[in-house]
C-alpha atoms as a PDB file:
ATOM      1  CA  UNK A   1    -102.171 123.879 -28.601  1.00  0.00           C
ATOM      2  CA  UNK A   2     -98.690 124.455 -28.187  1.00  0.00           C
ATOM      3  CA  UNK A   3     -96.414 125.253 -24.717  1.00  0.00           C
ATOM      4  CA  UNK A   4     -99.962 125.997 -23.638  1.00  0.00           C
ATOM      5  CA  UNK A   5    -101.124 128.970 -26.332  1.00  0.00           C
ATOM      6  CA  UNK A   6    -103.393 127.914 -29.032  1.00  0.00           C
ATOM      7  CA  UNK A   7    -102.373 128.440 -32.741  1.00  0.00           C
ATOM      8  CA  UNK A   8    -103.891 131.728 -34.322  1.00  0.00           C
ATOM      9  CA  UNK A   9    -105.225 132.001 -37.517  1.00  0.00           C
ATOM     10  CA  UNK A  10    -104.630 135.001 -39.106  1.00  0.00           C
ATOM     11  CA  UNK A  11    -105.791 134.364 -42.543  1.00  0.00           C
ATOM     12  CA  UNK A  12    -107.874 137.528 -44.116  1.00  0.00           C
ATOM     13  CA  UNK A  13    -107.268 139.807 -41.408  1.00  0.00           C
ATOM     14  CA  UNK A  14    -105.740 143.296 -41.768  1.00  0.00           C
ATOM     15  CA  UNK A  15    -102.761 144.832 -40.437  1.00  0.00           C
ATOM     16  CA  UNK A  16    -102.410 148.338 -41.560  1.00  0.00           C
ATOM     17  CA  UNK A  17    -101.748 147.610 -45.694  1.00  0.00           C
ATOM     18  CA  UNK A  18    -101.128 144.064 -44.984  1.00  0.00           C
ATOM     19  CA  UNK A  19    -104.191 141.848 -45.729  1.00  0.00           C
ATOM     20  CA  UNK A  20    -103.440 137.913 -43.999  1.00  0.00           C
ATOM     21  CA  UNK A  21    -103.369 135.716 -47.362  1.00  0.00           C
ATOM     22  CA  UNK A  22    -101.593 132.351 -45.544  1.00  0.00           C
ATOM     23  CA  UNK A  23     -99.132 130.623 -43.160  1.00  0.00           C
ATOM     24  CA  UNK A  24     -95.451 130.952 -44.480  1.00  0.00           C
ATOM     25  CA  UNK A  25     -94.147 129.143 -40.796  1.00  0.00           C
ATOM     26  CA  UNK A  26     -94.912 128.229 -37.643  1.00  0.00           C
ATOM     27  CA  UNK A  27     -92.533 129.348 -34.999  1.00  0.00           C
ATOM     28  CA  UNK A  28     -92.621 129.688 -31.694  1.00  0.00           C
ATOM     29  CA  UNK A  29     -95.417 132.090 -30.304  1.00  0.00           C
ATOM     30  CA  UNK A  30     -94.410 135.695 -31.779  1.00  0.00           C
ATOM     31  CA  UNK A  31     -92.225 134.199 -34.667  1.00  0.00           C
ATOM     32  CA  UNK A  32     -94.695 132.548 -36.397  1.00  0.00           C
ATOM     33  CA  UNK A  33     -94.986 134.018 -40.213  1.00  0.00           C
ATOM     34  CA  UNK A  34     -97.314 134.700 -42.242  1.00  0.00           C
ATOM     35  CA  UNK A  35     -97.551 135.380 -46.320  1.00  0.00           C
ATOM     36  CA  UNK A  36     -99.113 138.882 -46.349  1.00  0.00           C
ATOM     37  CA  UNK A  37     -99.919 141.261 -49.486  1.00  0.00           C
ATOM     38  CA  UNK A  38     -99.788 144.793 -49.111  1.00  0.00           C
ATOM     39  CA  UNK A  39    -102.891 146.942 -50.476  1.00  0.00           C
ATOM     40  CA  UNK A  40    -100.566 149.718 -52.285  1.00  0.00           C
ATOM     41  CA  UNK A  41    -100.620 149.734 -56.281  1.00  0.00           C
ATOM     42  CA  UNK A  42     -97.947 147.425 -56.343  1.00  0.00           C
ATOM     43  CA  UNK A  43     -99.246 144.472 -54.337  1.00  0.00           C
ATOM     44  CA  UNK A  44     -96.310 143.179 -52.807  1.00  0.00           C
ATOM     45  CA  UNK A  45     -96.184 139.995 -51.306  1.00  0.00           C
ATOM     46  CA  UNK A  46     -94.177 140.263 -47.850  1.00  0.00           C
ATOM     47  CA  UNK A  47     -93.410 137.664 -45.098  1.00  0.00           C
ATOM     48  CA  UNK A  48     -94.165 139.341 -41.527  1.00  0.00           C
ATOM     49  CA  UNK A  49     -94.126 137.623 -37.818  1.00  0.00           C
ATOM     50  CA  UNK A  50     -97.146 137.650 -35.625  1.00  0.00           C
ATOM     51  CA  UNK A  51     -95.522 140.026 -33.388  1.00  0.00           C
ATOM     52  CA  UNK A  52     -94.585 142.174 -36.177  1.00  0.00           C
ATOM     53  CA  UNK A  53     -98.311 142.457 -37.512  1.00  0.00           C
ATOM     54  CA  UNK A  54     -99.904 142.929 -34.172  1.00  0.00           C
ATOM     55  CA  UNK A  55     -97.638 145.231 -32.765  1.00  0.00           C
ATOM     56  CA  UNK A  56     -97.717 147.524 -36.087  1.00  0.00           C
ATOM     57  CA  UNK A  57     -93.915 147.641 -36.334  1.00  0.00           C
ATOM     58  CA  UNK A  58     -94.834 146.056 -39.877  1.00  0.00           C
ATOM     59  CA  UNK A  59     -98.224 147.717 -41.410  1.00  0.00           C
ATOM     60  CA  UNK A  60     -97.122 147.550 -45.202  1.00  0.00           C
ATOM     61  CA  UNK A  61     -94.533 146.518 -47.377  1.00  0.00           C
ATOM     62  CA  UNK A  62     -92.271 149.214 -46.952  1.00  0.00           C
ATOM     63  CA  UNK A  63     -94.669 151.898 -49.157  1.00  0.00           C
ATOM     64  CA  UNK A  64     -95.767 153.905 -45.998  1.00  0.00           C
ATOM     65  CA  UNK A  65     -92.192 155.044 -45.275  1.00  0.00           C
ATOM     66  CA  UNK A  66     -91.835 156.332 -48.476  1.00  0.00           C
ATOM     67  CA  UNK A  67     -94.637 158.151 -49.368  1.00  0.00           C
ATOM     68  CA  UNK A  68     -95.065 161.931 -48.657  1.00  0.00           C
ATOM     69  CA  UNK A  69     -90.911 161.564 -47.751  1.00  0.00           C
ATOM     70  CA  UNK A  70     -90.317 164.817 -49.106  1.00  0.00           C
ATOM     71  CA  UNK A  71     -92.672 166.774 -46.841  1.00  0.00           C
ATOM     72  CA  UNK A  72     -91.473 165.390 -43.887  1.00  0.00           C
ATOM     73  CA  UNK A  73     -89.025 166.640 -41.898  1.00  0.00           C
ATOM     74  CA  UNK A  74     -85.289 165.312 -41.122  1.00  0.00           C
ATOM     75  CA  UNK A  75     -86.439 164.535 -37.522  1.00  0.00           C
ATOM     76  CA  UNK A  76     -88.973 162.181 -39.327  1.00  0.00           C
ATOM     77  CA  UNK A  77     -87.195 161.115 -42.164  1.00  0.00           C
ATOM     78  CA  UNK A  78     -84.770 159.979 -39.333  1.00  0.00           C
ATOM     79  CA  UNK A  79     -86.911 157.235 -38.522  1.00  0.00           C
ATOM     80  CA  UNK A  80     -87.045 155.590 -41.637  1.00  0.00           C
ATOM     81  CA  UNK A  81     -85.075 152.150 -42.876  1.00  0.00           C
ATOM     82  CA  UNK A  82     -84.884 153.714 -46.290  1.00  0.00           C
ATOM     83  CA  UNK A  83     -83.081 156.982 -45.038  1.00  0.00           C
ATOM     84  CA  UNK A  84     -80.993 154.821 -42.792  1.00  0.00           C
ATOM     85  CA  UNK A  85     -79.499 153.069 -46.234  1.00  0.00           C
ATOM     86  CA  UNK A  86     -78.629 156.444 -47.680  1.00  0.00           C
ATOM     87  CA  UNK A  87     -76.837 158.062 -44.466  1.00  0.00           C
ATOM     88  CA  UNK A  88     -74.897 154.234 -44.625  1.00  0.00           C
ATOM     89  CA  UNK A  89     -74.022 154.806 -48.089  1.00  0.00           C
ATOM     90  CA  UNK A  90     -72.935 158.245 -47.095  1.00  0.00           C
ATOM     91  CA  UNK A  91     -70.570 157.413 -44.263  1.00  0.00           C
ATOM     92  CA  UNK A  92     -69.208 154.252 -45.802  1.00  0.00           C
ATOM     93  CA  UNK A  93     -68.126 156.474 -49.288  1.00  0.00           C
ATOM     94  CA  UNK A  94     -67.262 159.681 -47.567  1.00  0.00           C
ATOM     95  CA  UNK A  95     -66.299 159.329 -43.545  1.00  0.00           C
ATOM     96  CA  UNK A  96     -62.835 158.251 -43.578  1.00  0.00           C
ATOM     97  CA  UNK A  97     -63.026 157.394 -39.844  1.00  0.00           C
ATOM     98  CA  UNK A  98     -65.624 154.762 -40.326  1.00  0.00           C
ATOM     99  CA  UNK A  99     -64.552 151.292 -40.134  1.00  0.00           C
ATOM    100  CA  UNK A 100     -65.718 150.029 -43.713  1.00  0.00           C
ATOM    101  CA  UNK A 101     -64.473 152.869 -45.169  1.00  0.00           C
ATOM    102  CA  UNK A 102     -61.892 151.213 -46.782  1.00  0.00           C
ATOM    103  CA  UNK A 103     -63.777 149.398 -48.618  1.00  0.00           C
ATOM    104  CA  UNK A 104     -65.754 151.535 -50.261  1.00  0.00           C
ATOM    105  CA  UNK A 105     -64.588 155.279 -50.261  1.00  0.00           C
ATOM    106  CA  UNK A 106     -61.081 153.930 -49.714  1.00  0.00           C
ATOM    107  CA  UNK A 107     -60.941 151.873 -53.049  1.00  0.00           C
ATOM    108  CA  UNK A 108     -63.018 155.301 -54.650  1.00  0.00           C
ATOM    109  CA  UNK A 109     -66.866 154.231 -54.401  1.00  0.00           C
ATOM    110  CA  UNK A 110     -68.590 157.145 -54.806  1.00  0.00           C
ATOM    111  CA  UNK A 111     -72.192 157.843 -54.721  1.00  0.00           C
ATOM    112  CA  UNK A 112     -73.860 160.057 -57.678  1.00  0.00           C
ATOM    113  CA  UNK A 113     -74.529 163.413 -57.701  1.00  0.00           C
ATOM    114  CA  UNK A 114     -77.642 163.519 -57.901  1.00  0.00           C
ATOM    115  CA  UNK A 115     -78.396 161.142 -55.066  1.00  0.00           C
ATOM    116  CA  UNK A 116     -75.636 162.579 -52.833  1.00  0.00           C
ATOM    117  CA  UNK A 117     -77.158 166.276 -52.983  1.00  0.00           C
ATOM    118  CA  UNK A 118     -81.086 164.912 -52.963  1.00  0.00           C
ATOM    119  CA  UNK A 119     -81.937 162.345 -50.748  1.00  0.00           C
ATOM    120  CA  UNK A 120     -85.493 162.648 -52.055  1.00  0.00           C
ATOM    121  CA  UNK A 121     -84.477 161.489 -55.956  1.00  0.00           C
ATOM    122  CA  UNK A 122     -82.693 158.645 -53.847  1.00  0.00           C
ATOM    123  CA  UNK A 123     -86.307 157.427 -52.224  1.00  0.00           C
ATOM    124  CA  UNK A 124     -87.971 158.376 -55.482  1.00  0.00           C
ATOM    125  CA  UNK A 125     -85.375 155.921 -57.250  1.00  0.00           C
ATOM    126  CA  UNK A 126     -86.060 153.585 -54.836  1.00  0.00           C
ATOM    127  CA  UNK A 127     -89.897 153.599 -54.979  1.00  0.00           C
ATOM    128  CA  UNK A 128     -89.937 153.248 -59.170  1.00  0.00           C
ATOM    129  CA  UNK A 129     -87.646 150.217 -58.335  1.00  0.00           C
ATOM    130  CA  UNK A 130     -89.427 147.903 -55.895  1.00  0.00           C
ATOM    131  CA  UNK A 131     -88.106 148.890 -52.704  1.00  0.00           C
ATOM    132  CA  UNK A 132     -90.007 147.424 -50.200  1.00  0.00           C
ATOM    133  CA  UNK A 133     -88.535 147.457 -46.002  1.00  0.00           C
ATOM    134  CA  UNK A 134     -87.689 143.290 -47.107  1.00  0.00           C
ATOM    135  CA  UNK A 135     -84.903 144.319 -49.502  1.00  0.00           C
ATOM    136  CA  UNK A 136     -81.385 145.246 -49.457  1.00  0.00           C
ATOM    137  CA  UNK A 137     -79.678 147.781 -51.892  1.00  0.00           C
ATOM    138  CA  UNK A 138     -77.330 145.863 -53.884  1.00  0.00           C
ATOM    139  CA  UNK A 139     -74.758 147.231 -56.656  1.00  0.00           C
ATOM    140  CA  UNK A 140     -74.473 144.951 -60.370  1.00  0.00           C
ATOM    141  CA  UNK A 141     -70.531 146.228 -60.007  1.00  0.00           C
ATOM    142  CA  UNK A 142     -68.598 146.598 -56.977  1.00  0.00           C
ATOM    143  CA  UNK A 143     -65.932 148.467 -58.591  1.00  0.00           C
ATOM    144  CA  UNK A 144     -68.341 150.988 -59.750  1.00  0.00           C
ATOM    145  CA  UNK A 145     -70.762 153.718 -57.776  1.00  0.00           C
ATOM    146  CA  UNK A 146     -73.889 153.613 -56.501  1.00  0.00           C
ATOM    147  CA  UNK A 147     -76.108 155.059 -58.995  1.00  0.00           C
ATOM    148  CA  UNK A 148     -79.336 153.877 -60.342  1.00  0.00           C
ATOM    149  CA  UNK A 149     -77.299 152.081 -63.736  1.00  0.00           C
ATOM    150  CA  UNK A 150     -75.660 149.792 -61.242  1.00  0.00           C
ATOM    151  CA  UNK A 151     -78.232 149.750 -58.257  1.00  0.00           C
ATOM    152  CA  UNK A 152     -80.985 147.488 -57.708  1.00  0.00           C
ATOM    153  CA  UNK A 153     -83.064 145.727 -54.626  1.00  0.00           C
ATOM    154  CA  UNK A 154     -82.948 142.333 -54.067  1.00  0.00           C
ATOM    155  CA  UNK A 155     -83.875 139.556 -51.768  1.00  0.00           C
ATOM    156  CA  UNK A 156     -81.970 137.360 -49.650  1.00  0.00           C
ATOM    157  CA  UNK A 157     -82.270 134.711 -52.193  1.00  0.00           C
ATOM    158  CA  UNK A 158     -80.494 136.595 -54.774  1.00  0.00           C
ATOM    159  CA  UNK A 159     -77.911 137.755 -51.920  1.00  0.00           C
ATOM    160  CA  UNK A 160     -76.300 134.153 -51.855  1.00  0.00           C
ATOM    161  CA  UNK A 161     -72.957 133.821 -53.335  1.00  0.00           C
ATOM    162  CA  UNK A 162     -72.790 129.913 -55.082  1.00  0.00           C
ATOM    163  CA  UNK A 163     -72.908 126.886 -52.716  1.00  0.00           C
ATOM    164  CA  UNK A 164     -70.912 128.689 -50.116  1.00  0.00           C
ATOM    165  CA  UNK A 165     -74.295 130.761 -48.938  1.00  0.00           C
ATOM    166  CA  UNK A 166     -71.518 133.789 -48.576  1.00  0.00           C
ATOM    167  CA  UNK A 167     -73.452 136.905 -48.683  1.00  0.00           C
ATOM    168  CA  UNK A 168     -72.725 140.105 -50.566  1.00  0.00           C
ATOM    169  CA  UNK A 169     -70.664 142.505 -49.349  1.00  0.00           C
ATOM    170  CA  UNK A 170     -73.151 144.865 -48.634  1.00  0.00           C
ATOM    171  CA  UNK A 171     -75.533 142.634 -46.710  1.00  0.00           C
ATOM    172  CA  UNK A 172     -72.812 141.823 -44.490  1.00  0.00           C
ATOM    173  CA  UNK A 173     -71.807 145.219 -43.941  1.00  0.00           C
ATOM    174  CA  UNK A 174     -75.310 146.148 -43.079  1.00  0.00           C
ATOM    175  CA  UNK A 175     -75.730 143.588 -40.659  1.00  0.00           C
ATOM    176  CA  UNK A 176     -72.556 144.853 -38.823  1.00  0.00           C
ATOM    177  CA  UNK A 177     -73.737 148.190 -38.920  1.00  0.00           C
ATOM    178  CA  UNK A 178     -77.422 146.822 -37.496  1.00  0.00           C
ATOM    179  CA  UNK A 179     -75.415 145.525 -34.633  1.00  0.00           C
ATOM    180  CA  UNK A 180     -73.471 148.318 -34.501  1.00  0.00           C
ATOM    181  CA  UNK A 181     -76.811 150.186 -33.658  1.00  0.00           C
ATOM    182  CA  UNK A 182     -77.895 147.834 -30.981  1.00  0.00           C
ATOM    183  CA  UNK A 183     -80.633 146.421 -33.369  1.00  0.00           C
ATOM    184  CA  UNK A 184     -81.800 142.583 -31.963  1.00  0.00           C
ATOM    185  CA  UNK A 185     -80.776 139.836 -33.770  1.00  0.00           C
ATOM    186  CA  UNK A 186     -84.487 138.732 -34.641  1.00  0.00           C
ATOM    187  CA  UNK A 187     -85.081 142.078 -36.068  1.00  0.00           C
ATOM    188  CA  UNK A 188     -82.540 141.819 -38.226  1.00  0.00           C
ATOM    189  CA  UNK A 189     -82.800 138.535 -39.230  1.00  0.00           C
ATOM    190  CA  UNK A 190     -86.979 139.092 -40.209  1.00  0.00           C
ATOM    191  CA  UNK A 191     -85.746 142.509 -41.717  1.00  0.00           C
ATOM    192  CA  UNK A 192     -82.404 141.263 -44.128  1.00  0.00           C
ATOM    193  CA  UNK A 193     -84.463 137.716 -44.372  1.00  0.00           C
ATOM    194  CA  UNK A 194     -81.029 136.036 -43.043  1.00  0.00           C
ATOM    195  CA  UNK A 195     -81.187 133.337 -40.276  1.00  0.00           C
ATOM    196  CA  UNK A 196     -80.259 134.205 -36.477  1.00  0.00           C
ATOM    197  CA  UNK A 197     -77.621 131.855 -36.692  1.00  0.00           C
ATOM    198  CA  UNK A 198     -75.582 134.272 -39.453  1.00  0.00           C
ATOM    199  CA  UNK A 199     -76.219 136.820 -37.499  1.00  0.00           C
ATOM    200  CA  UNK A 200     -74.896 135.784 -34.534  1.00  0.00           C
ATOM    201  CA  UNK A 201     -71.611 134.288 -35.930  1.00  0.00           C
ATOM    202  CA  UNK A 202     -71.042 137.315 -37.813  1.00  0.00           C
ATOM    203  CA  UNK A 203     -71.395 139.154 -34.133  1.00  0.00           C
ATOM    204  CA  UNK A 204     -68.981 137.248 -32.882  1.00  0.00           C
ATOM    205  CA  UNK A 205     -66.777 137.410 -35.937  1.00  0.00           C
ATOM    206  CA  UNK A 206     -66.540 133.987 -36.599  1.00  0.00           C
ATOM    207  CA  UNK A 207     -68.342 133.968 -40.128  1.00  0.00           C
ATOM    208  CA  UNK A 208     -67.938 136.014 -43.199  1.00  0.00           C
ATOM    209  CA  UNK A 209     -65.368 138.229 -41.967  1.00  0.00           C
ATOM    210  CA  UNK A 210     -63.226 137.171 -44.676  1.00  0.00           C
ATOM    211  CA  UNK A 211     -65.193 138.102 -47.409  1.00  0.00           C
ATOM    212  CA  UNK A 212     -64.276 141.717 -46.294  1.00  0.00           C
ATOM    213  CA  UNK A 213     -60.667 141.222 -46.337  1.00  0.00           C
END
């Protein structure tokens, strides 16, 4: 017992795609975590909160949102985390009045053809890759495009810059642009696997600002 609610074990129950396999953390009521593995041909292993699981905001690793992508409509498609990273990639390479801008289509980022004209051979690179809804879109070069020769997903783990913990660029910009869309902290931090704490200082501005400078 705990503040009065007793401790549930999830272990072996399904969520969706998500079968239970152990206890990652105990948190506080909803934000307790658990080590889940999804049931899609990849069998991804994916940390999920309580709340997440029995709510169904989380009911695989990331799989359901891209299957059948192309025969859904934009309306649909809309709704998606992975379509969400390509309209960001979009607006940060080609919208002159968005804030980042300079620091991607301003220094010439571009994305490739073939993803700028055809979302759908985006989310099909993306699939073939690993993407799951626990990963970020990072590029190997930031003076070069995004492209699938210098793309790649990758965890928050492999998102820290030395003993500094300063994130990529492009985890911090898509925090700011999470906020930007009114997005709760927690929800980004279970999403982007960062801690609330980032989060909040770099809402505030008073962290990692200055590795956009």
């Amino acid at each position: 017992m705990k503040n009065g609610n007793r401790f549930q074990d999830l272990t072996g129950q399904v969520f969706g795609r998500l079968t239970v396999l152990s206890l990652f953390s105990k948190g506080n009521g909803k934000m307790t975590k658990w080590n889940c593995q999804c049931n899609c041909f990849k069998k991804n292993i994916v940390t999920v909160s309580i709340a997440h699981l029995k709510t169904g905001h989380t009911r695989s690793c990331g799989c359901l949102n891209i299957e059948g992508l192309s025969n859904r409509g934009t309306h649909k498609l809309s709704k998606t985390r992975l379509y969400r990273i390509w309209i960001h990639m979009k607006t940060r390479c080609y919208n002159e009045n968005h804030q980042h801008f300079k620091y991607y289509g301003g220094k010439g980022i571009k994305i490739c053809d073939e993803w700028l004209s055809d979302n759908n051979l985006f989310f099909k690179w993306a699939n073939d890759n690993g993407y799951t809804d626990f990963l970020s879109i990072e590029r190997d070069d930031n003076d070069k495009d995004y492209a699938p020769s210098n793309c790649r997903w990758i965890s928050q783990r492999q998102q820290v810059y030395n003993r500094s913990n300063m994130l990529s660029k492009d985890v911090v910009i898509e925090i700011k642009e999470m906020i930007e869309n009114k997005m709760p902290n927690f929800e980004i931090s279970t999403i982007l696997k960062v801690s609330r704490c980032v989060v909040s200082k770099i809402k505030n501005g008073l962290s990692y600002s200055e590795y956009l400078n």
